[in-house]
PDB file of N, CA and C in Angstrom:
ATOM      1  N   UNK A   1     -12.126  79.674 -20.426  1.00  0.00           N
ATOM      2  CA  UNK A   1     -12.664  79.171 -21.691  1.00  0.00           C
ATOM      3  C   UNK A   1     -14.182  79.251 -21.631  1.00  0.00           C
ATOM      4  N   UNK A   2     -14.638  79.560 -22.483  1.00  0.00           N
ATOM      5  CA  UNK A   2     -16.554  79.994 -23.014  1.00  0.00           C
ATOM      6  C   UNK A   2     -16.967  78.472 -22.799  1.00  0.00           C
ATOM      7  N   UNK A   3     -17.998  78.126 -22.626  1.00  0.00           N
ATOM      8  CA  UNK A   3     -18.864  77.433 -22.771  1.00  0.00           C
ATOM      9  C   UNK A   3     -19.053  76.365 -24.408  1.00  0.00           C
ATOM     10  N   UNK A   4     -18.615  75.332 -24.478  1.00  0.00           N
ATOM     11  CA  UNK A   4     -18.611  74.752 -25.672  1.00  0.00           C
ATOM     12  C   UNK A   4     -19.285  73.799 -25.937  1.00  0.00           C
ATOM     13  N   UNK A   5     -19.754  73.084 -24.741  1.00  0.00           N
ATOM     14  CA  UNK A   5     -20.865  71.960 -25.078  1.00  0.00           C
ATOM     15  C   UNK A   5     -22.291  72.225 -25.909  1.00  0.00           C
ATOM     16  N   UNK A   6     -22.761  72.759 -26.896  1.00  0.00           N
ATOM     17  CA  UNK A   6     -23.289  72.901 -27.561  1.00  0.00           C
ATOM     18  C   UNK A   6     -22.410  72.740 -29.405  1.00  0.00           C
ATOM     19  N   UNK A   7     -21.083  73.630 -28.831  1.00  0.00           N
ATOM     20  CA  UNK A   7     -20.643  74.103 -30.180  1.00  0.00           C
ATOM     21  C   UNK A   7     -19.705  72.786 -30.890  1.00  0.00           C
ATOM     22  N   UNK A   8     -20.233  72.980 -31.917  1.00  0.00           N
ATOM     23  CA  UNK A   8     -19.592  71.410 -32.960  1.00  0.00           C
ATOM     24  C   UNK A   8     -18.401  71.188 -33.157  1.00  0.00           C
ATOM     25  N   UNK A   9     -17.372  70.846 -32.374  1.00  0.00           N
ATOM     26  CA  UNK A   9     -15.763  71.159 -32.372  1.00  0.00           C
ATOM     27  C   UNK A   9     -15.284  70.120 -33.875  1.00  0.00           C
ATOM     28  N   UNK A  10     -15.936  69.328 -34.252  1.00  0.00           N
ATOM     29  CA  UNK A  10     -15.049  68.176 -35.589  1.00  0.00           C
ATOM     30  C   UNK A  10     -16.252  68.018 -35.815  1.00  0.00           C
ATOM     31  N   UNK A  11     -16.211  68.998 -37.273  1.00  0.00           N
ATOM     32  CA  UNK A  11     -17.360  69.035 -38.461  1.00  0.00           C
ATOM     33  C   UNK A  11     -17.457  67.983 -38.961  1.00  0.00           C
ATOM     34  N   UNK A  12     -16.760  67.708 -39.197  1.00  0.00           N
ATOM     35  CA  UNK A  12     -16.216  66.323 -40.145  1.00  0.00           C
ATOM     36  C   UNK A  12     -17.183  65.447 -39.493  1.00  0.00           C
ATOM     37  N   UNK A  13     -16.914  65.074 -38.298  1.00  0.00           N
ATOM     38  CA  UNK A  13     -17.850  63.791 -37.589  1.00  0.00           C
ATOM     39  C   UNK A  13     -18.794  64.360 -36.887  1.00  0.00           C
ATOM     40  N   UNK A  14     -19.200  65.865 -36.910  1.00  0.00           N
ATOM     41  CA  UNK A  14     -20.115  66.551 -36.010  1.00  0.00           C
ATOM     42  C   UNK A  14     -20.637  66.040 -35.099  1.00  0.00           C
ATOM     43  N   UNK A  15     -19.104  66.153 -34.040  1.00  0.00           N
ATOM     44  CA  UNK A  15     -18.800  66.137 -32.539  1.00  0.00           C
ATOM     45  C   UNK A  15     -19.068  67.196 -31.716  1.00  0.00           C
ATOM     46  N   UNK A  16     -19.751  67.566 -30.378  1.00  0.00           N
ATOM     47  CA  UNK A  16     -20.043  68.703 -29.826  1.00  0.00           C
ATOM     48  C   UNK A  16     -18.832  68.799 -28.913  1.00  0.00           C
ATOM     49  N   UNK A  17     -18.923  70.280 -27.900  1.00  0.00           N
ATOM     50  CA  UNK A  17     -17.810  69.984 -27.412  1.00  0.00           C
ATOM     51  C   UNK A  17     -18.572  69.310 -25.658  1.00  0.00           C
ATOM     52  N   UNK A  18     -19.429  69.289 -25.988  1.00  0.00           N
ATOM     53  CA  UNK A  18     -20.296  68.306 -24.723  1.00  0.00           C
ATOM     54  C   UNK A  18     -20.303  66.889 -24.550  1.00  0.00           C
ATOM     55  N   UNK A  19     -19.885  66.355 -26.103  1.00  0.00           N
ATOM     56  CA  UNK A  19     -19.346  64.636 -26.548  1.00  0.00           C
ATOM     57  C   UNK A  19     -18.087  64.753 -25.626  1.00  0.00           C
ATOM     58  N   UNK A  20     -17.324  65.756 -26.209  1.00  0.00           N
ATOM     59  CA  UNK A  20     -15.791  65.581 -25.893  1.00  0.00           C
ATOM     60  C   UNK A  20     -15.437  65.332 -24.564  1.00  0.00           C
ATOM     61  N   UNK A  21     -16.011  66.585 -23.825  1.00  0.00           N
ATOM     62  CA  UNK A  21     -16.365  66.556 -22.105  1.00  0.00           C
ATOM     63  C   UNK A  21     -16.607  65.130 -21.785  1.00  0.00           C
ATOM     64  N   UNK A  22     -17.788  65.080 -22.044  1.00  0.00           N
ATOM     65  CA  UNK A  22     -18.418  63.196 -21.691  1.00  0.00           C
ATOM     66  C   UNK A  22     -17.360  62.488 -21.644  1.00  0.00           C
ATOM     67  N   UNK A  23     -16.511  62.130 -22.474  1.00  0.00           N
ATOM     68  CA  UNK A  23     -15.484  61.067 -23.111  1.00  0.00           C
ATOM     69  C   UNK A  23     -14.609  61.193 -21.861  1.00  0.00           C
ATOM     70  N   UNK A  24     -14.144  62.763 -21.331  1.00  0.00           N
ATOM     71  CA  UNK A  24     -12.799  62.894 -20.673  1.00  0.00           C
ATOM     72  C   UNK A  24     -13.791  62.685 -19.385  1.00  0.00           C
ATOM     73  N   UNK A  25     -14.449  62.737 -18.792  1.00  0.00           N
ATOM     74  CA  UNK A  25     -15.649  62.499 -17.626  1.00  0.00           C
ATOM     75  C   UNK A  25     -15.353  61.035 -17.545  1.00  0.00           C
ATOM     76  N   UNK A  26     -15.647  60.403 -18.747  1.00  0.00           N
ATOM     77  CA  UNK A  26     -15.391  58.644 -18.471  1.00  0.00           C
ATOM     78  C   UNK A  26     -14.018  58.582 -18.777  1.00  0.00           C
ATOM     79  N   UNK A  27     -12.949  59.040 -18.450  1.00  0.00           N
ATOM     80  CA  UNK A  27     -11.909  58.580 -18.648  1.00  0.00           C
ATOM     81  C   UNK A  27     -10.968  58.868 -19.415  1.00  0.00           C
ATOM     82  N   UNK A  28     -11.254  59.410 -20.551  1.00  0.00           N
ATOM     83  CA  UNK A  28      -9.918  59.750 -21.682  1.00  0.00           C
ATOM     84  C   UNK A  28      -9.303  60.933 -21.082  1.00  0.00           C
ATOM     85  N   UNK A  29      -8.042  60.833 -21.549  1.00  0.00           N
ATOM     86  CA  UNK A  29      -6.989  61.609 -20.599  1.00  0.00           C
ATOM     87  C   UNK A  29      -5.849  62.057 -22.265  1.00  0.00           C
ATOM     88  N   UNK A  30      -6.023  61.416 -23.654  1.00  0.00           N
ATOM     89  CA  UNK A  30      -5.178  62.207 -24.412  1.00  0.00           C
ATOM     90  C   UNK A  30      -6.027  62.328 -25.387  1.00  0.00           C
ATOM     91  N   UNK A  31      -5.667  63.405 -26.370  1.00  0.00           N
ATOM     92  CA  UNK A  31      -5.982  63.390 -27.338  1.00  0.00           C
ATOM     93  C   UNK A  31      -6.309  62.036 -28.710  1.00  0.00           C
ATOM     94  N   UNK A  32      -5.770  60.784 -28.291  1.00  0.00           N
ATOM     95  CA  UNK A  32      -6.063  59.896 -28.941  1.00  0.00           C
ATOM     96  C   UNK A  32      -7.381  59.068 -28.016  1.00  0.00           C
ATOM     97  N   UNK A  33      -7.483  59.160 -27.138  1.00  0.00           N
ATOM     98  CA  UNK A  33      -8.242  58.602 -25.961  1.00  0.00           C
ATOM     99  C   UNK A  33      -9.739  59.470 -26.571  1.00  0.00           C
ATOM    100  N   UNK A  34      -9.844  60.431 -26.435  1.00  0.00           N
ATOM    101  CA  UNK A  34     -11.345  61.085 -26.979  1.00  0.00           C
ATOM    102  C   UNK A  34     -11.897  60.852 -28.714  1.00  0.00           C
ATOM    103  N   UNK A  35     -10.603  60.759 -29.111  1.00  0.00           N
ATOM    104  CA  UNK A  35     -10.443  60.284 -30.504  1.00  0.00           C
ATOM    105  C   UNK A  35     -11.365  58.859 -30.433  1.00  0.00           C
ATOM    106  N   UNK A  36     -11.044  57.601 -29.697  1.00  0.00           N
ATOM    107  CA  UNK A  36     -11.245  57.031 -30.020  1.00  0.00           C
ATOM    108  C   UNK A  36     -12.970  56.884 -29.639  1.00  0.00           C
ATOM    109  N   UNK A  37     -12.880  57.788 -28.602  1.00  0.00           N
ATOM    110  CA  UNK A  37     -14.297  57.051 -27.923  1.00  0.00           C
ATOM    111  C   UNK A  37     -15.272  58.240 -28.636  1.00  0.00           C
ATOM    112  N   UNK A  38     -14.730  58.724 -29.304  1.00  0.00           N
ATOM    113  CA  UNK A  38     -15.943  60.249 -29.874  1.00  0.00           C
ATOM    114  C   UNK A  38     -15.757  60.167 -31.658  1.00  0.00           C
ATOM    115  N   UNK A  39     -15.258  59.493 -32.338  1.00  0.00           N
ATOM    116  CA  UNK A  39     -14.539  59.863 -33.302  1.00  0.00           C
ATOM    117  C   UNK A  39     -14.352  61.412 -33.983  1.00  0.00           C
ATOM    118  N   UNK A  40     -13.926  62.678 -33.260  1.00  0.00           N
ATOM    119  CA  UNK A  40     -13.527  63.418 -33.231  1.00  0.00           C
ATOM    120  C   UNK A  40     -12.201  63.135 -33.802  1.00  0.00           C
ATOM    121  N   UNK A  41     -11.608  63.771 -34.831  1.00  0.00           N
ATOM    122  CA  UNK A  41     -10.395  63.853 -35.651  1.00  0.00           C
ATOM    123  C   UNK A  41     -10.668  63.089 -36.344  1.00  0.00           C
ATOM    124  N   UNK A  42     -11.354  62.066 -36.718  1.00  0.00           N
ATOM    125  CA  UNK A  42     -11.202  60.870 -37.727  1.00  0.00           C
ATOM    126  C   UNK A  42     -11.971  61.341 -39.415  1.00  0.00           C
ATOM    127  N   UNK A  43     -12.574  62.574 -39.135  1.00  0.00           N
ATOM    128  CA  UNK A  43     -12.864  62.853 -40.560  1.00  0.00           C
ATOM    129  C   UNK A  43     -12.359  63.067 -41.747  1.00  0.00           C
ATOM    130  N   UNK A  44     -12.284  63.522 -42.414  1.00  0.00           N
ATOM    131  CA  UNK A  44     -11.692  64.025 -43.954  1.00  0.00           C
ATOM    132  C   UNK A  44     -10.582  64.712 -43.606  1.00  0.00           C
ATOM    133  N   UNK A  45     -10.730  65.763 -42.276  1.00  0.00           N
ATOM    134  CA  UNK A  45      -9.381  66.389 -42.917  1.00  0.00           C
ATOM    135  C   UNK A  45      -8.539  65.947 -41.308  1.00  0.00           C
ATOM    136  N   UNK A  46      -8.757  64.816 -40.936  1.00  0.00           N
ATOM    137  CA  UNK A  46      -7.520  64.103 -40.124  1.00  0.00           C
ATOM    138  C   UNK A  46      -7.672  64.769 -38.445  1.00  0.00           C
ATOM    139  N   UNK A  47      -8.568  65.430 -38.294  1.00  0.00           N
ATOM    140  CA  UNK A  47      -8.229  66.524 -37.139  1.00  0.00           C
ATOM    141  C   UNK A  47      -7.700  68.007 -37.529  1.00  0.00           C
ATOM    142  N   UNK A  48      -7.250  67.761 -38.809  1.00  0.00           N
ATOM    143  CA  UNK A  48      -6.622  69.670 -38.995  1.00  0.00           C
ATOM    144  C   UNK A  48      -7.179  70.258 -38.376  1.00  0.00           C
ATOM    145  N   UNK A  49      -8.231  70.611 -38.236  1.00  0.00           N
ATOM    146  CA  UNK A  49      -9.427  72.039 -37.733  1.00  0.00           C
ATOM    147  C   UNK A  49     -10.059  71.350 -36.326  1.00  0.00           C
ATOM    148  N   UNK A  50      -9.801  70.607 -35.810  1.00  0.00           N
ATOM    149  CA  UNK A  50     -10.618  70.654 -34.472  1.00  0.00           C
ATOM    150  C   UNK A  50      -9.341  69.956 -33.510  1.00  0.00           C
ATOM    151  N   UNK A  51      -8.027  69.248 -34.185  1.00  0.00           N
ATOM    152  CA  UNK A  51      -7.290  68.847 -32.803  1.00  0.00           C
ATOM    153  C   UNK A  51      -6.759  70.064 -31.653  1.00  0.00           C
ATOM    154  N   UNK A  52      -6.481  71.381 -32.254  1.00  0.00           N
ATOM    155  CA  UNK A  52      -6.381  72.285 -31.324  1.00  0.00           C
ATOM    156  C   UNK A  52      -7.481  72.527 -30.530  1.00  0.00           C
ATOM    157  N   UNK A  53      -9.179  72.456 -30.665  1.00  0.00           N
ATOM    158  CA  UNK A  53     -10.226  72.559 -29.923  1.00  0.00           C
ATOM    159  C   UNK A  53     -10.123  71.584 -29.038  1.00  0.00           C
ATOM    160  N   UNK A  54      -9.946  70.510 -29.659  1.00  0.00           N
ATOM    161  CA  UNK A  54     -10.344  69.390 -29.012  1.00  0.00           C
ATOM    162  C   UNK A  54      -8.995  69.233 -27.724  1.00  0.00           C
ATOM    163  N   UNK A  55      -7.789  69.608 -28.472  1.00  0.00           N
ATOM    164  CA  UNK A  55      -6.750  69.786 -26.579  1.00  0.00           C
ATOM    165  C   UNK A  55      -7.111  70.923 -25.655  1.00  0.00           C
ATOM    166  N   UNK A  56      -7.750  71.849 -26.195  1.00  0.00           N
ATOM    167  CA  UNK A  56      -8.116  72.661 -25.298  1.00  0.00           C
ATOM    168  C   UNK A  56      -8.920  72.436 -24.388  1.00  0.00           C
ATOM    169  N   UNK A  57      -9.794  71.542 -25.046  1.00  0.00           N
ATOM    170  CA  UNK A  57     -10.766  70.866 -23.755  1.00  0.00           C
ATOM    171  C   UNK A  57     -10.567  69.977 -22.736  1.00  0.00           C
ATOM    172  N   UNK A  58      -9.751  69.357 -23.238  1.00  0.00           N
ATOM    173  CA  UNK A  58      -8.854  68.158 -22.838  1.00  0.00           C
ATOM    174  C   UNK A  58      -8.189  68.824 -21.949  1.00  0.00           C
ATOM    175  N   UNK A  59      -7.013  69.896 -21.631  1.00  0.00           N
ATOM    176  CA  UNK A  59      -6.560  71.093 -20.781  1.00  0.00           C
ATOM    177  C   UNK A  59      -7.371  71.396 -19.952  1.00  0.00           C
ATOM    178  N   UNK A  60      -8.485  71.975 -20.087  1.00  0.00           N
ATOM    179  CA  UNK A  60      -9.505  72.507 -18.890  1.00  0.00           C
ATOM    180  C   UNK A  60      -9.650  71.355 -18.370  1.00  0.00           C
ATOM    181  N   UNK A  61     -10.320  70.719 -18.985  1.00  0.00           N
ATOM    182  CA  UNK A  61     -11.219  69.612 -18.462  1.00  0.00           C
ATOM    183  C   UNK A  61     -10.533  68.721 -17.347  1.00  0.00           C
ATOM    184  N   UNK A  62      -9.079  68.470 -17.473  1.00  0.00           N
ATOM    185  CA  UNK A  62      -8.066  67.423 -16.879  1.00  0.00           C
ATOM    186  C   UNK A  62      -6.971  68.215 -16.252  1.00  0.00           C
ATOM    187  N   UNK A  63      -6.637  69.238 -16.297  1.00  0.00           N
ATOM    188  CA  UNK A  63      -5.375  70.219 -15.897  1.00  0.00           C
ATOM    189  C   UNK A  63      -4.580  70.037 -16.358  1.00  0.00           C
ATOM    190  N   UNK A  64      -4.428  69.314 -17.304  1.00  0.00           N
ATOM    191  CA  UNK A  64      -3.246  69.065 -18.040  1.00  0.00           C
ATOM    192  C   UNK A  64      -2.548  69.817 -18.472  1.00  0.00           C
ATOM    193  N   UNK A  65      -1.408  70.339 -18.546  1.00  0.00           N
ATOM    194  CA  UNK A  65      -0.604  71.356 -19.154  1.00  0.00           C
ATOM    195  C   UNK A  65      -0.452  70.909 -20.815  1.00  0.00           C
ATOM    196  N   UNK A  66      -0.375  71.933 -21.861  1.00  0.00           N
ATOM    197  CA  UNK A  66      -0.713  71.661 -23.226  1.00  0.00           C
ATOM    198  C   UNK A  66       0.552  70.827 -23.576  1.00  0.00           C
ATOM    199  N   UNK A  67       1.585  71.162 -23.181  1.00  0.00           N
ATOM    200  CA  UNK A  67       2.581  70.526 -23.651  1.00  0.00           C
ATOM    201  C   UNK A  67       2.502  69.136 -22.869  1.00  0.00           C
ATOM    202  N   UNK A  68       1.860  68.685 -22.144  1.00  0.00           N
ATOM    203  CA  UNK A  68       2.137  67.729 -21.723  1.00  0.00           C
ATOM    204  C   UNK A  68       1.162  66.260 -22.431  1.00  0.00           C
ATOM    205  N   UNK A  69       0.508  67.262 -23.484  1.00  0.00           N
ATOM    206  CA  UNK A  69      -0.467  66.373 -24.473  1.00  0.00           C
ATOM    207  C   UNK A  69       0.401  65.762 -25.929  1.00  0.00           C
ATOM    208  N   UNK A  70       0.341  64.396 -26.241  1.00  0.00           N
ATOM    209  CA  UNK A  70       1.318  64.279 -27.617  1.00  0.00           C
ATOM    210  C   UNK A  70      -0.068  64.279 -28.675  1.00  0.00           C
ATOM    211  N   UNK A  71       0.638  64.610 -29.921  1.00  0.00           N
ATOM    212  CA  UNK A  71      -0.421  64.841 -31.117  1.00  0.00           C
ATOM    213  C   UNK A  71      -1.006  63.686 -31.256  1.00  0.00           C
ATOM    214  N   UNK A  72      -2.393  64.317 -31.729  1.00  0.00           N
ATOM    215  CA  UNK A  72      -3.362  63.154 -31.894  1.00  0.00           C
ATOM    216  C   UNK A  72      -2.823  62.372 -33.011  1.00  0.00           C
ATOM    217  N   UNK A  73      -2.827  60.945 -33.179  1.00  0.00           N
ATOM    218  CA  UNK A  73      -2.291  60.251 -34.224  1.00  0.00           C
ATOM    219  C   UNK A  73      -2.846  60.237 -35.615  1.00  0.00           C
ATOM    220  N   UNK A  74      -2.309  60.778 -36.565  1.00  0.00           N
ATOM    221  CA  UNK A  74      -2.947  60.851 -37.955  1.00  0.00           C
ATOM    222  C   UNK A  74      -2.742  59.611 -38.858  1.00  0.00           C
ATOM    223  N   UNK A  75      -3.511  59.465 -39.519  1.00  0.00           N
ATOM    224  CA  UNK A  75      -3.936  58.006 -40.405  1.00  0.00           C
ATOM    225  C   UNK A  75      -4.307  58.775 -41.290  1.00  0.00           C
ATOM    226  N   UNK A  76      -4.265  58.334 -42.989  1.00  0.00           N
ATOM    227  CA  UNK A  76      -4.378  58.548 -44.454  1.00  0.00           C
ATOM    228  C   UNK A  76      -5.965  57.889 -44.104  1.00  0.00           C
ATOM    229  N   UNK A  77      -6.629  58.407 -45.094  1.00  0.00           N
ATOM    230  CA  UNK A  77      -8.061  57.894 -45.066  1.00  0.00           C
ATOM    231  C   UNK A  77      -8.086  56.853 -46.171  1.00  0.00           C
ATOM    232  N   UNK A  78      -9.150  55.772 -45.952  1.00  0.00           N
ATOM    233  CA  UNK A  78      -8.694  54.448 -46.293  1.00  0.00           C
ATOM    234  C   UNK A  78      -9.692  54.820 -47.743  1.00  0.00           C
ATOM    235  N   UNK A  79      -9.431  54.282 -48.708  1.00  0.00           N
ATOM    236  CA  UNK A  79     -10.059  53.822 -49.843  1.00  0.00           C
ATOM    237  C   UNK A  79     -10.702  52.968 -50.047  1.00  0.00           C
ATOM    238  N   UNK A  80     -11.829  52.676 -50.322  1.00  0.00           N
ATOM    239  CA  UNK A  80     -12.480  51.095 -50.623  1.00  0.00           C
ATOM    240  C   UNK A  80     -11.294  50.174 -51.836  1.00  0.00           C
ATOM    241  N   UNK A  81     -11.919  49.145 -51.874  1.00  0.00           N
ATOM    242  CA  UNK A  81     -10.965  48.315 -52.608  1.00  0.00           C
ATOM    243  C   UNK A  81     -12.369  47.541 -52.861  1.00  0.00           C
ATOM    244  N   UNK A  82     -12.604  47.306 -54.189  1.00  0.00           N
ATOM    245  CA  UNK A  82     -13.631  46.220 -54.975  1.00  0.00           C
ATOM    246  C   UNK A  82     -12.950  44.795 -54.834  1.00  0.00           C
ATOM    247  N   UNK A  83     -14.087  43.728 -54.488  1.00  0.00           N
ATOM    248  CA  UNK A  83     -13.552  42.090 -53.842  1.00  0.00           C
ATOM    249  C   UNK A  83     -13.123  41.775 -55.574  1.00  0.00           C
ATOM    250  N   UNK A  84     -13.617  42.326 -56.708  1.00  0.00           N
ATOM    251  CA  UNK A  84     -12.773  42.477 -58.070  1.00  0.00           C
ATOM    252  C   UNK A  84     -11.321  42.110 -57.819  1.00  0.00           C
ATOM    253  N   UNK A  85     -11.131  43.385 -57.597  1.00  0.00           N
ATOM    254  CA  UNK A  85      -9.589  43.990 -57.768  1.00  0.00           C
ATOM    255  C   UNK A  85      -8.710  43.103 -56.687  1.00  0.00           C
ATOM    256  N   UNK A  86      -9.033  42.580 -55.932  1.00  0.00           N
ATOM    257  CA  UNK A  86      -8.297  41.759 -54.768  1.00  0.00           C
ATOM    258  C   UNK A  86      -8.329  40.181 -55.551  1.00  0.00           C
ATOM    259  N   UNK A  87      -9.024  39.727 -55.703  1.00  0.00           N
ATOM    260  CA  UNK A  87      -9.369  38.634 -56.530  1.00  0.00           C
ATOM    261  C   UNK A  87      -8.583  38.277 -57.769  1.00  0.00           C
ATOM    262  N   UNK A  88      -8.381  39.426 -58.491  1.00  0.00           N
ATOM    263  CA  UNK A  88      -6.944  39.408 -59.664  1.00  0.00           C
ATOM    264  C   UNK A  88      -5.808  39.472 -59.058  1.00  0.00           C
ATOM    265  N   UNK A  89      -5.410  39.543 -57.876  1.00  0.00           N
ATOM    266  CA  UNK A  89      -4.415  39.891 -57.504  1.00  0.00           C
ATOM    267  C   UNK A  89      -3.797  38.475 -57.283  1.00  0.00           C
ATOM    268  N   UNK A  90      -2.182  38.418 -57.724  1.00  0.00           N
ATOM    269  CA  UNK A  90      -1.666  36.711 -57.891  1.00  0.00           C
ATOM    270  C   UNK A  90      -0.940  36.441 -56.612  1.00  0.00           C
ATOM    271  N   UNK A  91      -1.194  35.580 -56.050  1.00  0.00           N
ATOM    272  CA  UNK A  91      -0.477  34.856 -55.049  1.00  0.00           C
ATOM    273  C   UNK A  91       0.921  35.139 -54.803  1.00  0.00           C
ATOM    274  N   UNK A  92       1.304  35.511 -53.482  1.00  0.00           N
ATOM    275  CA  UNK A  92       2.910  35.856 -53.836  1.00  0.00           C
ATOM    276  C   UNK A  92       3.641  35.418 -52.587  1.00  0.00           C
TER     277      UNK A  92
END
Protein backbone atom coordinates (compact mmCIF):
# COMPACT_ATOMS: atom_id res chain seq x y z
CA UNK A 1 0.00 0.00 0.00
CA UNK A 2 1.35 3.80 -1.13
CA UNK A 3 1.92 6.08 1.40
CA UNK A 4 -1.36 7.82 2.76
CA UNK A 5 -0.64 9.92 5.65
CA UNK A 6 -0.93 13.06 3.91
CA UNK A 7 -3.97 11.95 1.71
CA UNK A 8 -7.59 12.96 3.11
CA UNK A 9 -9.29 9.48 3.43
CA UNK A 10 -13.16 11.05 4.94
CA UNK A 11 -13.84 14.30 3.13
CA UNK A 12 -16.68 14.68 4.95
CA UNK A 13 -14.68 15.21 8.32
CA UNK A 14 -11.31 15.82 6.45
CA UNK A 15 -9.48 13.02 8.11
CA UNK A 16 -5.85 12.23 6.82
CA UNK A 17 -4.75 8.89 6.48
CA UNK A 18 -1.91 9.92 9.14
CA UNK A 19 -5.07 10.70 11.80
CA UNK A 20 -6.16 7.21 11.06
CA UNK A 21 -2.59 5.59 11.62
CA UNK A 22 -2.31 7.71 14.95
CA UNK A 23 -5.70 6.34 16.28
CA UNK A 24 -4.65 2.51 15.43
CA UNK A 25 -0.90 3.43 17.05
CA UNK A 26 -2.99 4.34 20.28
CA UNK A 27 -5.02 1.51 20.16
CA UNK A 28 -8.04 1.16 17.85
CA UNK A 29 -8.15 -2.19 16.45
CA UNK A 30 -11.87 -1.88 14.38
CA UNK A 31 -13.29 0.08 12.20
CA UNK A 32 -15.67 1.59 14.82
CA UNK A 33 -12.64 2.14 17.22
CA UNK A 34 -10.91 4.82 14.65
CA UNK A 35 -14.39 6.00 14.01
CA UNK A 36 -14.68 7.01 17.23
CA UNK A 37 -11.41 8.51 18.11
CA UNK A 38 -10.95 10.32 14.47
CA UNK A 39 -14.48 10.95 13.47
CA UNK A 40 -13.77 9.42 10.18
CA UNK A 41 -17.18 7.94 8.75
CA UNK A 42 -19.35 10.21 10.74
CA UNK A 43 -19.98 12.69 7.88
CA UNK A 44 -22.83 13.23 5.47
CA UNK A 45 -22.47 10.33 3.60
CA UNK A 46 -22.09 7.75 6.72
CA UNK A 47 -18.59 6.39 5.64
CA UNK A 48 -19.82 5.42 1.97
CA UNK A 49 -16.54 6.72 0.36
CA UNK A 50 -13.85 6.31 2.92
CA UNK A 51 -14.96 2.98 5.12
CA UNK A 52 -13.15 0.85 2.48
CA UNK A 53 -9.90 3.32 2.89
CA UNK A 54 -10.21 3.52 6.16
CA UNK A 55 -10.13 -0.81 6.61
CA UNK A 56 -7.43 -0.83 4.48
CA UNK A 57 -5.42 0.94 6.82
CA UNK A 58 -6.66 -0.65 9.61
CA UNK A 59 -5.32 -4.15 7.60
CA UNK A 60 -1.79 -2.89 7.12
CA UNK A 61 -1.52 -1.15 10.01
CA UNK A 62 -2.74 -4.21 12.53
CA UNK A 63 -2.48 -7.48 10.23
CA UNK A 64 -5.67 -7.98 10.41
CA UNK A 65 -7.18 -10.04 7.78
CA UNK A 66 -10.16 -7.94 5.95
CA UNK A 67 -12.65 -10.29 6.72
CA UNK A 68 -11.87 -10.40 10.06
CA UNK A 69 -13.04 -6.56 10.35
CA UNK A 70 -17.14 -6.09 11.02
CA UNK A 71 -18.71 -2.94 9.23
CA UNK A 72 -18.30 0.23 10.59
CA UNK A 73 -21.66 1.03 12.35
CA UNK A 74 -23.98 3.38 10.39
CA UNK A 75 -26.30 5.97 12.12
CA UNK A 76 -29.01 8.30 10.09
CA UNK A 77 -27.72 11.83 10.59
CA UNK A 78 -29.49 13.61 13.32
CA UNK A 79 -31.70 16.68 12.59
CA UNK A 80 -31.93 19.60 14.90
CA UNK A 81 -35.21 19.83 16.66
CA UNK A 82 -36.31 23.66 17.78
CA UNK A 83 -36.88 23.75 22.02
CA UNK A 84 -40.43 25.18 20.03
CA UNK A 85 -41.40 22.07 18.64
CA UNK A 86 -40.54 19.86 21.80
CA UNK A 87 -42.38 22.22 24.05
CA UNK A 88 -45.84 21.63 22.06
CA UNK A 89 -45.37 18.32 22.35
CA UNK A 90 -48.22 16.77 25.05
CA UNK A 91 -47.30 14.66 27.80
CA UNK A 92 -47.85 11.01 27.23
Amino acid sequence: MTDMSGTTVCRCEEITGAEIAAAIAEGARTLNDVKRRTRAGMGMCQGRWCSHAIAAIVVVETGLSLDALAPMTARPPVQPVSLGVLADLEDG
